[in-house]
Structures are given as C-alpha cells and as structure tokens.
N, C-alpha and C. Protein backbone atom coordinates (compact mmCIF):
# COMPACT_ATOMS: atom_id res chain seq x y z
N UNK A 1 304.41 -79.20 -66.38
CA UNK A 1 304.17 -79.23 -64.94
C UNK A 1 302.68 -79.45 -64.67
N UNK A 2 302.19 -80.34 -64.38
CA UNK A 2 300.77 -80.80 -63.56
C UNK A 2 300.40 -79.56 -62.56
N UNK A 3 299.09 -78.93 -62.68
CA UNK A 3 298.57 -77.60 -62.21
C UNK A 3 297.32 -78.78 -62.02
N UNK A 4 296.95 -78.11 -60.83
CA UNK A 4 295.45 -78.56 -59.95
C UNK A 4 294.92 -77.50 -59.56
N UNK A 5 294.17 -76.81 -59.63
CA UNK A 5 293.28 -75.70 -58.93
C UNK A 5 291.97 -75.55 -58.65
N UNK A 6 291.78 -76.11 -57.62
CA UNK A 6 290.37 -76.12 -56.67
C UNK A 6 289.23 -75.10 -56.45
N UNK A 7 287.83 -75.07 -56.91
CA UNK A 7 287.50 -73.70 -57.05
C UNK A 7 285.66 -74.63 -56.14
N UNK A 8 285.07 -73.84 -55.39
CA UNK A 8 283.56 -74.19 -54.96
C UNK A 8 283.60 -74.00 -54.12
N UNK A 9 284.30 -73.84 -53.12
CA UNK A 9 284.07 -74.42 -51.81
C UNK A 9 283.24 -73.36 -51.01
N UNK A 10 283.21 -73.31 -49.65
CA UNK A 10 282.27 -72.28 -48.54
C UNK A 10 281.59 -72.43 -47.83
N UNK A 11 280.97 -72.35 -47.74
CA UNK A 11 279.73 -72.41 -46.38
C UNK A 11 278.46 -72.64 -46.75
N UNK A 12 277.90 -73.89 -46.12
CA UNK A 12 277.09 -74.51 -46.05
C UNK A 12 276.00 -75.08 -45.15
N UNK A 13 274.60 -74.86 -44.95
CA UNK A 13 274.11 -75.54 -43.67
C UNK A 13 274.11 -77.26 -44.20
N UNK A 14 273.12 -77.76 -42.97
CA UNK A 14 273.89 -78.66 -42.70
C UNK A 14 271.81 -79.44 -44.40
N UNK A 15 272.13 -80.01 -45.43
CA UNK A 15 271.16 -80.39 -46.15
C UNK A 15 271.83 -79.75 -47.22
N UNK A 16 272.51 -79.23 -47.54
CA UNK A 16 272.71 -78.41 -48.78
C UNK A 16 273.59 -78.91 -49.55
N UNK A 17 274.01 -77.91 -50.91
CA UNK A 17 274.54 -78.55 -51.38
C UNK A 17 275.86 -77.29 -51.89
N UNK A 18 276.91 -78.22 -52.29
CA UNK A 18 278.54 -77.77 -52.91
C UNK A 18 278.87 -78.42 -54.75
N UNK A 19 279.24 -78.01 -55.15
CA UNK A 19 280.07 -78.13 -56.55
C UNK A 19 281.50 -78.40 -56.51
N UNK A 20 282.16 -78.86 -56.19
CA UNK A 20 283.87 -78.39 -56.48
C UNK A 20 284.74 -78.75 -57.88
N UNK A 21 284.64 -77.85 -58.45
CA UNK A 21 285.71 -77.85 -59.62
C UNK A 21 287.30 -78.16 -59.41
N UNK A 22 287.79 -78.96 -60.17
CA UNK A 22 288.97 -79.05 -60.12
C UNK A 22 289.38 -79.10 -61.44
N UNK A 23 290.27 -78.03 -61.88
CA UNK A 23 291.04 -77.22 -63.14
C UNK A 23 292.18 -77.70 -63.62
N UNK A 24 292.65 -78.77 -64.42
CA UNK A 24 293.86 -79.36 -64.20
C UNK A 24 294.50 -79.08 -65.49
N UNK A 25 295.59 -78.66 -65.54
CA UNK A 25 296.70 -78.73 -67.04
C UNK A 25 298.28 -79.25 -66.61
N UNK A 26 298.92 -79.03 -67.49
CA UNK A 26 300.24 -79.92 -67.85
C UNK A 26 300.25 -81.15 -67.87
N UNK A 27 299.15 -81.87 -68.56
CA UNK A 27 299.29 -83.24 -68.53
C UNK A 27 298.20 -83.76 -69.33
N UNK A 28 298.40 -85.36 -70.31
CA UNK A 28 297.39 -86.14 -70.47
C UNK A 28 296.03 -86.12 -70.02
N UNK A 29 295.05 -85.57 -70.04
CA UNK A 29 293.75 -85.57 -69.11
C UNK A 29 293.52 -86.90 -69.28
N UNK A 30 293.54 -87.57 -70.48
CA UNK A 30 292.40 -88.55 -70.58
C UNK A 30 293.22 -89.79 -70.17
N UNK A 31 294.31 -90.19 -69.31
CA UNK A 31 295.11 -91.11 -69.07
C UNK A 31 295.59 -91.18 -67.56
N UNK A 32 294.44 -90.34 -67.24
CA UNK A 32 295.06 -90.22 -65.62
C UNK A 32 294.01 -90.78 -64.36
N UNK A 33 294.33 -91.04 -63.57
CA UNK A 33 293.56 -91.49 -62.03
C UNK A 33 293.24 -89.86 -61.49
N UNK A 34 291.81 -89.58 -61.50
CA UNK A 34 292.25 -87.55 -60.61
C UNK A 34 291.21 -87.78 -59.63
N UNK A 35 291.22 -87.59 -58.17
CA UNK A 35 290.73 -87.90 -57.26
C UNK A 35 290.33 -86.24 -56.31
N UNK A 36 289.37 -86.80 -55.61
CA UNK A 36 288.89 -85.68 -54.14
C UNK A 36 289.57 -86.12 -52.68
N UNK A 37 290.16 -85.49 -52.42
CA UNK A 37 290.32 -86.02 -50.60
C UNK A 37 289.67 -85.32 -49.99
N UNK A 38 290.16 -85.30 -48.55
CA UNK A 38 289.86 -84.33 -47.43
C UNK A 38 290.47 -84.69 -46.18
N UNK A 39 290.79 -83.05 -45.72
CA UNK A 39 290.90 -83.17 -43.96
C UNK A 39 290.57 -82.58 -43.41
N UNK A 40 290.17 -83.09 -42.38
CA UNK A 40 289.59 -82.30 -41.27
C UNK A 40 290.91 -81.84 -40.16
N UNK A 41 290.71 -81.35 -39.20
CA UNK A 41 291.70 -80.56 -38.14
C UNK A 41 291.87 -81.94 -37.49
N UNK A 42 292.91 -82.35 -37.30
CA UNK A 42 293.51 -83.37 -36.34
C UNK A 42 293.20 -84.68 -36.97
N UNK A 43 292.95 -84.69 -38.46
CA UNK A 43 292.27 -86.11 -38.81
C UNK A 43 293.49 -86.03 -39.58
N UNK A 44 293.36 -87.32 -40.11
CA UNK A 44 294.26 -88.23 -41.60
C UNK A 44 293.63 -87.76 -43.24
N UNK A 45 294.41 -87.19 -43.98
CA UNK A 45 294.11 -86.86 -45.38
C UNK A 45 293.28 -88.84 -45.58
N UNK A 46 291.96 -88.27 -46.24
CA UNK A 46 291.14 -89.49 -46.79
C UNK A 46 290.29 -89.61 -48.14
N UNK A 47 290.23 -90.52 -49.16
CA UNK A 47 289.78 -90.40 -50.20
C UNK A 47 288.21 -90.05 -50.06
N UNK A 48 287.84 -89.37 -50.96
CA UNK A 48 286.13 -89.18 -50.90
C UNK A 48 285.77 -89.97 -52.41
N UNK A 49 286.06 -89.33 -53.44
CA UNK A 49 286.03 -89.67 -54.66
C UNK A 49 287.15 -89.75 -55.37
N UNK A 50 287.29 -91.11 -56.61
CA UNK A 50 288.15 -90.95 -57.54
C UNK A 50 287.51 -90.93 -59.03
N UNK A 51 288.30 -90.61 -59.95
CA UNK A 51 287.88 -91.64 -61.00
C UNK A 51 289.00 -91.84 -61.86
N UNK A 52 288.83 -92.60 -62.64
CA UNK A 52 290.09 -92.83 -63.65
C UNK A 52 289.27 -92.21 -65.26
N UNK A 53 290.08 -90.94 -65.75
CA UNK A 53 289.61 -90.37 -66.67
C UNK A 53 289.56 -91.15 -67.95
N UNK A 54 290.33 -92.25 -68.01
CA UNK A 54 290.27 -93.19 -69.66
C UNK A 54 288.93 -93.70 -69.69
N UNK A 55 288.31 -94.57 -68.51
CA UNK A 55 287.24 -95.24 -68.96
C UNK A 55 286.04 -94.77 -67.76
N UNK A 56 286.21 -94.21 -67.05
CA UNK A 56 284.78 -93.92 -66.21
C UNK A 56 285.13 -94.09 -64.73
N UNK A 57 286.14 -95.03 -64.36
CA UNK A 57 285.51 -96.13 -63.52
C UNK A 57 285.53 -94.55 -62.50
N UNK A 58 284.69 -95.04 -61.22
CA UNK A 58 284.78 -94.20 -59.98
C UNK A 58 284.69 -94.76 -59.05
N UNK A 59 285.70 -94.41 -57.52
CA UNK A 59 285.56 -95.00 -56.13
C UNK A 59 285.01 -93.71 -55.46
N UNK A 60 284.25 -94.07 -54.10
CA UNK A 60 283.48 -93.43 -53.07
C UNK A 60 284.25 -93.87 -52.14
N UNK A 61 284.21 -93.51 -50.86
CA UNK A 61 284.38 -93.74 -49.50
C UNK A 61 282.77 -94.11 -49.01
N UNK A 62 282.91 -94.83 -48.01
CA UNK A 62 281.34 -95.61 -47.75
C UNK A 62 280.80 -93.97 -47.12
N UNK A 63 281.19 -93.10 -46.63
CA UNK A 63 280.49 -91.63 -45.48
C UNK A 63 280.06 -90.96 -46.54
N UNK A 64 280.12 -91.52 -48.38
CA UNK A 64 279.59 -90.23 -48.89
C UNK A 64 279.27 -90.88 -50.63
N UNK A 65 279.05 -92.51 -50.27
CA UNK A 65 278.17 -93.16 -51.26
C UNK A 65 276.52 -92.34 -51.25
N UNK A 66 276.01 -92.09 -52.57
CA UNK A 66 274.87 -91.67 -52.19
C UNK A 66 274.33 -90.36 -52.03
N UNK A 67 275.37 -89.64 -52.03
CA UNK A 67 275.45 -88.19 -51.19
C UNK A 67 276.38 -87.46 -52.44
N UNK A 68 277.46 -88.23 -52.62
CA UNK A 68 278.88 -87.29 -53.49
C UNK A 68 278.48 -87.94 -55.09
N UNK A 69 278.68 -87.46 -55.98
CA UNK A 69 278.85 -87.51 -57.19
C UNK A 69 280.05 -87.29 -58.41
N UNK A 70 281.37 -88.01 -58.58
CA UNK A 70 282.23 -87.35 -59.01
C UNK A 70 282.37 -87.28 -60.57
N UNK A 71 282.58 -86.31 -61.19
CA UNK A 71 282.72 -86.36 -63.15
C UNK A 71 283.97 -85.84 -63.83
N UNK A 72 283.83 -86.32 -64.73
CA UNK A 72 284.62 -85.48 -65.32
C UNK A 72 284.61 -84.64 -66.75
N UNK A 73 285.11 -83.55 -67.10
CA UNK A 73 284.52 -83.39 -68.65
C UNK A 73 285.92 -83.41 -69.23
N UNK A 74 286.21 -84.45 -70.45
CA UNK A 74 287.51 -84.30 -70.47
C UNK A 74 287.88 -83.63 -71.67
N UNK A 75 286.69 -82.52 -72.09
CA UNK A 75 286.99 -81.62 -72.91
C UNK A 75 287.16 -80.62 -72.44
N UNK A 76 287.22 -80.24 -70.82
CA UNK A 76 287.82 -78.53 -70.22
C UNK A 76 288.47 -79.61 -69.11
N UNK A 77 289.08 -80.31 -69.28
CA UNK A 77 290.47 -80.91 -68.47
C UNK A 77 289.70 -80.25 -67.31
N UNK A 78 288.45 -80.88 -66.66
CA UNK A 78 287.96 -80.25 -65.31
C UNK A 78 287.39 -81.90 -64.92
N UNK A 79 287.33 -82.04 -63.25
CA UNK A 79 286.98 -82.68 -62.45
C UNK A 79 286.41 -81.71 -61.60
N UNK A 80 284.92 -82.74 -61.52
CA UNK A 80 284.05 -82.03 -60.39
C UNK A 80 283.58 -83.07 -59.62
N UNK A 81 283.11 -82.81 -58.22
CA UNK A 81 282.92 -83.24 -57.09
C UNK A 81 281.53 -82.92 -57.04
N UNK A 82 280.00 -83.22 -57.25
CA UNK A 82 278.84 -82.62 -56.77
C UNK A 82 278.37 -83.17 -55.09
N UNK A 83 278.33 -82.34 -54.12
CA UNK A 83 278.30 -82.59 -52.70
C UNK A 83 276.55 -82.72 -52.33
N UNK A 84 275.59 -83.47 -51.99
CA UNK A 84 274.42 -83.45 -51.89
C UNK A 84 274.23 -84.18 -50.33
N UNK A 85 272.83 -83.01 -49.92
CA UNK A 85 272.84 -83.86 -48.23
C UNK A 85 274.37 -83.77 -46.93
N UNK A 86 274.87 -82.78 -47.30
CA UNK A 86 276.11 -82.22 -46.77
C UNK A 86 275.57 -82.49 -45.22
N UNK A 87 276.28 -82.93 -44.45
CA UNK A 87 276.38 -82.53 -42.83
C UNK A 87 277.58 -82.12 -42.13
N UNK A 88 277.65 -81.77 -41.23
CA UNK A 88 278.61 -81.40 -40.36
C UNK A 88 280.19 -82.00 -40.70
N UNK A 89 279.91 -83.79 -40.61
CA UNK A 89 281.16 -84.15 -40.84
C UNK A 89 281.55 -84.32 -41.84
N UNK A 90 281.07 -83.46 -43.21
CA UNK A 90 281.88 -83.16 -44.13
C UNK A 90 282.81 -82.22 -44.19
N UNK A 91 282.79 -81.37 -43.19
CA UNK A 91 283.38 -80.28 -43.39
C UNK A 91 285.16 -80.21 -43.16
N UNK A 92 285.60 -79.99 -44.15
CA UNK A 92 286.74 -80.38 -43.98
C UNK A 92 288.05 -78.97 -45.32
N UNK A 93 289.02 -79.24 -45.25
CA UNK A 93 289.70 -78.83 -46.50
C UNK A 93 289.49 -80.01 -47.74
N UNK A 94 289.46 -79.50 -48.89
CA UNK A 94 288.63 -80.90 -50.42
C UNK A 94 289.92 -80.37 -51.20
N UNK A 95 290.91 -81.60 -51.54
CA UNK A 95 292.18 -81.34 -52.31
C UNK A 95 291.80 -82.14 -53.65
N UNK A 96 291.97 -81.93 -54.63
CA UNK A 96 291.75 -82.44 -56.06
C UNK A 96 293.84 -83.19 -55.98
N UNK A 97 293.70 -84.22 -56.41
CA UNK A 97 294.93 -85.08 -56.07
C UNK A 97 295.00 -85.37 -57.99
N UNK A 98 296.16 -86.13 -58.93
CA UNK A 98 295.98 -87.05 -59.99
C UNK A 98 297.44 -87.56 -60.14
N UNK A 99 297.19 -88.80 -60.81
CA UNK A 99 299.08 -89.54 -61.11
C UNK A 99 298.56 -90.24 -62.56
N UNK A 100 299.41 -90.57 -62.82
CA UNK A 100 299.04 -91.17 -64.06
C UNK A 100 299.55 -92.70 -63.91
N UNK A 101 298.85 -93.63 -64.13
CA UNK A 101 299.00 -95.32 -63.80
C UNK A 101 298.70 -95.92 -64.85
N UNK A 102 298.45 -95.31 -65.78
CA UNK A 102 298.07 -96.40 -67.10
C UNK A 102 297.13 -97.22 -67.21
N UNK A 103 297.54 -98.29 -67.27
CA UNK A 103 296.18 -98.81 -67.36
C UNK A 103 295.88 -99.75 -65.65
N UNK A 104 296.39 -98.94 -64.65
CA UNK A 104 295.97 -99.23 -63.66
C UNK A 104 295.12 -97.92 -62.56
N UNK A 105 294.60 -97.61 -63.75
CA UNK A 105 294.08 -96.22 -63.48
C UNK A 105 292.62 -96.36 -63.18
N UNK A 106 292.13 -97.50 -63.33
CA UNK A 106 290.44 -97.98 -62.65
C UNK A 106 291.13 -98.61 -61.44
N UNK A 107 291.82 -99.26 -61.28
CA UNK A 107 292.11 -100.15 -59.69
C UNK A 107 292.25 -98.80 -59.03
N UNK A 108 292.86 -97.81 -59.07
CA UNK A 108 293.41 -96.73 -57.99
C UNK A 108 292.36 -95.76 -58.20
N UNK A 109 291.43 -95.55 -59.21
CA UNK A 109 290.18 -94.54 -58.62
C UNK A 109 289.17 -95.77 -57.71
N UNK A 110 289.30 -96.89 -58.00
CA UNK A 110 287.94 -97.85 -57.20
C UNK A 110 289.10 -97.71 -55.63
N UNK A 111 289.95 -97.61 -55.03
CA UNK A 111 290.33 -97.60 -54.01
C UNK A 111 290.62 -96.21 -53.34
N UNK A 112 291.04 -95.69 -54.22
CA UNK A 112 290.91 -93.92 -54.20
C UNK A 112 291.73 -93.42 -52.89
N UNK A 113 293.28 -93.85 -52.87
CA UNK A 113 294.13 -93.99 -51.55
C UNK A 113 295.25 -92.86 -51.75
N UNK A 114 295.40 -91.84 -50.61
CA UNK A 114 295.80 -90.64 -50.66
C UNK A 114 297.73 -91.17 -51.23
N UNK A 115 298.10 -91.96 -51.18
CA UNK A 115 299.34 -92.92 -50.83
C UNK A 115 299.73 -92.88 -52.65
N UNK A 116 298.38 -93.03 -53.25
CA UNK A 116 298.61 -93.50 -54.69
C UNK A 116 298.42 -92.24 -55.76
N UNK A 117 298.69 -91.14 -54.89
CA UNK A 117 298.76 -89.60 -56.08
C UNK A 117 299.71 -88.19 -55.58
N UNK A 118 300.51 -88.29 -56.34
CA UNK A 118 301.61 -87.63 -55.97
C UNK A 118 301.69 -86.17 -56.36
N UNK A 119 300.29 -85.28 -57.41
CA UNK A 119 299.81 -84.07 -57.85
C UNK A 119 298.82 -84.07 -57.22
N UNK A 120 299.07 -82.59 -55.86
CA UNK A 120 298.36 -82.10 -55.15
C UNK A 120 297.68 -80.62 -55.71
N UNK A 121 296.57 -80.51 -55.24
CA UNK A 121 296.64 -78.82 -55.49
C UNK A 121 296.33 -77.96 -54.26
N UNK A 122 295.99 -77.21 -54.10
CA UNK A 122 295.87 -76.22 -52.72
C UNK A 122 294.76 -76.32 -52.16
N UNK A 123 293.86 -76.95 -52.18
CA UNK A 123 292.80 -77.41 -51.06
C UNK A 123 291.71 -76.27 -51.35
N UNK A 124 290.46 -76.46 -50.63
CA UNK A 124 289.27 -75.69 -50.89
C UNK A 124 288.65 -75.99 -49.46
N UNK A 125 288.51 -75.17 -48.63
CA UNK A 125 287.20 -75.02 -47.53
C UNK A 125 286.13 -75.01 -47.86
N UNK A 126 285.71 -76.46 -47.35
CA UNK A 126 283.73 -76.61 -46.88
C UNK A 126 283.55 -77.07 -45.27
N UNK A 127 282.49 -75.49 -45.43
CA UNK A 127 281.77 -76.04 -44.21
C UNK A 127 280.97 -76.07 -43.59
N UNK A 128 280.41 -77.09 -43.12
CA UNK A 128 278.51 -77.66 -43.09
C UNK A 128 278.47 -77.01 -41.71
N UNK A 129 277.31 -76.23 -41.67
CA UNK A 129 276.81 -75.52 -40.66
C UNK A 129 275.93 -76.74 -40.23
N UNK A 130 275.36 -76.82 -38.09
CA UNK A 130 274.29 -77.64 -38.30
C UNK A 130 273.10 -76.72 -38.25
C-alpha cells in the first residue's frame, strides 16, 4: 500500500522560509513521478513541484520558479519541498501526491498535473503571515 506522510508545515511571515518532508513507503521509490500541490480555500488543487525519482527531471509552476526547490533522497524514500521568499499567496494546504509512469515519469514531473497522481497523502498547513 503507497503511504505519503507530510511533515513541515506552520506559520510563517511573509520572507521566510518552510521545509516540507514527504515520507513515502509501499512502493518502488526510485521509479516513480512524486510531486507537491496545493490549495487554498475556494481555489483548484495546483501543481507547485514535481520530480520524477529515476532520473532528476523536475517541474515548477511559474508563482514559485526561483523561490521553491524540490529533492529527493532516494535512500530515506523522502521528498522534500524547500520554500524560500514565502508570501502570503503561498499559503495554502501542501499535499505530497506520486504514481508510477515508467518511463514517462520526466514528462509528468515537467508538467506536474494534479489529474496525473492518484497517491495522495493528508496535506500540511502553511501560512505566510504579511
């Protein structure tokens, strides 16, 4: 069974910075697409970061090129999110998402689309004070 568990999140002014760990077992680590979303209250679940754990690749959303940093270590089956320059409209719930696509697992972290990962985990609160 695919386990996701989200750990960083909290309170933040608005320049600072977040970590978010994402803890993943029952599955292949090194063969999978494992991604960041987010929502905000009344918004649409949206990709922030992906990456595809076989070869590197990683997608951004243009609101957090520059700012977000995503990794992975695929010797503690962990994905992290580093959050830098945080403002207001980051603040949202941050879900760690992954599917496994094979070797179409760089196309779907470079597009990083909530549509294309079907292992959710329970979300993490951040939120940017101004």
């Amino acid at each position: 069974e695919v386990q996701l568990v989200e750990s960083g999140g909290g309170l933040v002014q608005a320049g600072g910075s977040l970590r978010l760990s994402c803890a993943t077992s029952g599955f292949t680590f090194d063969d999978y697409a494992i991604g960041w979303f987010r929502q905000a209250p009344g918004k649409e679940r949206e990709g922030v970061a992906c990456i595809s754990t076989s070869d590197g690749t990683t997608g951004y959303a243009d609101s957090v090129k520059d700012r977000f940093t995503i990794s992975s270590d695929n010797a503690k089956n962990t994905v992290y999110l580093q959050m830098d320059s945080l403002i207001p409209e980051d603040t949202a719930v941050y879900y760690c998402a992954a599917d496994y696509h094979y070797s179409d697992s760089p196309t779907i972290a470079r597009t990083c689309l909530p549509i294309d990962f079907r292992s959710w985990g329970q979300g993490t609160q951040v939120t940017v004070s101004p």
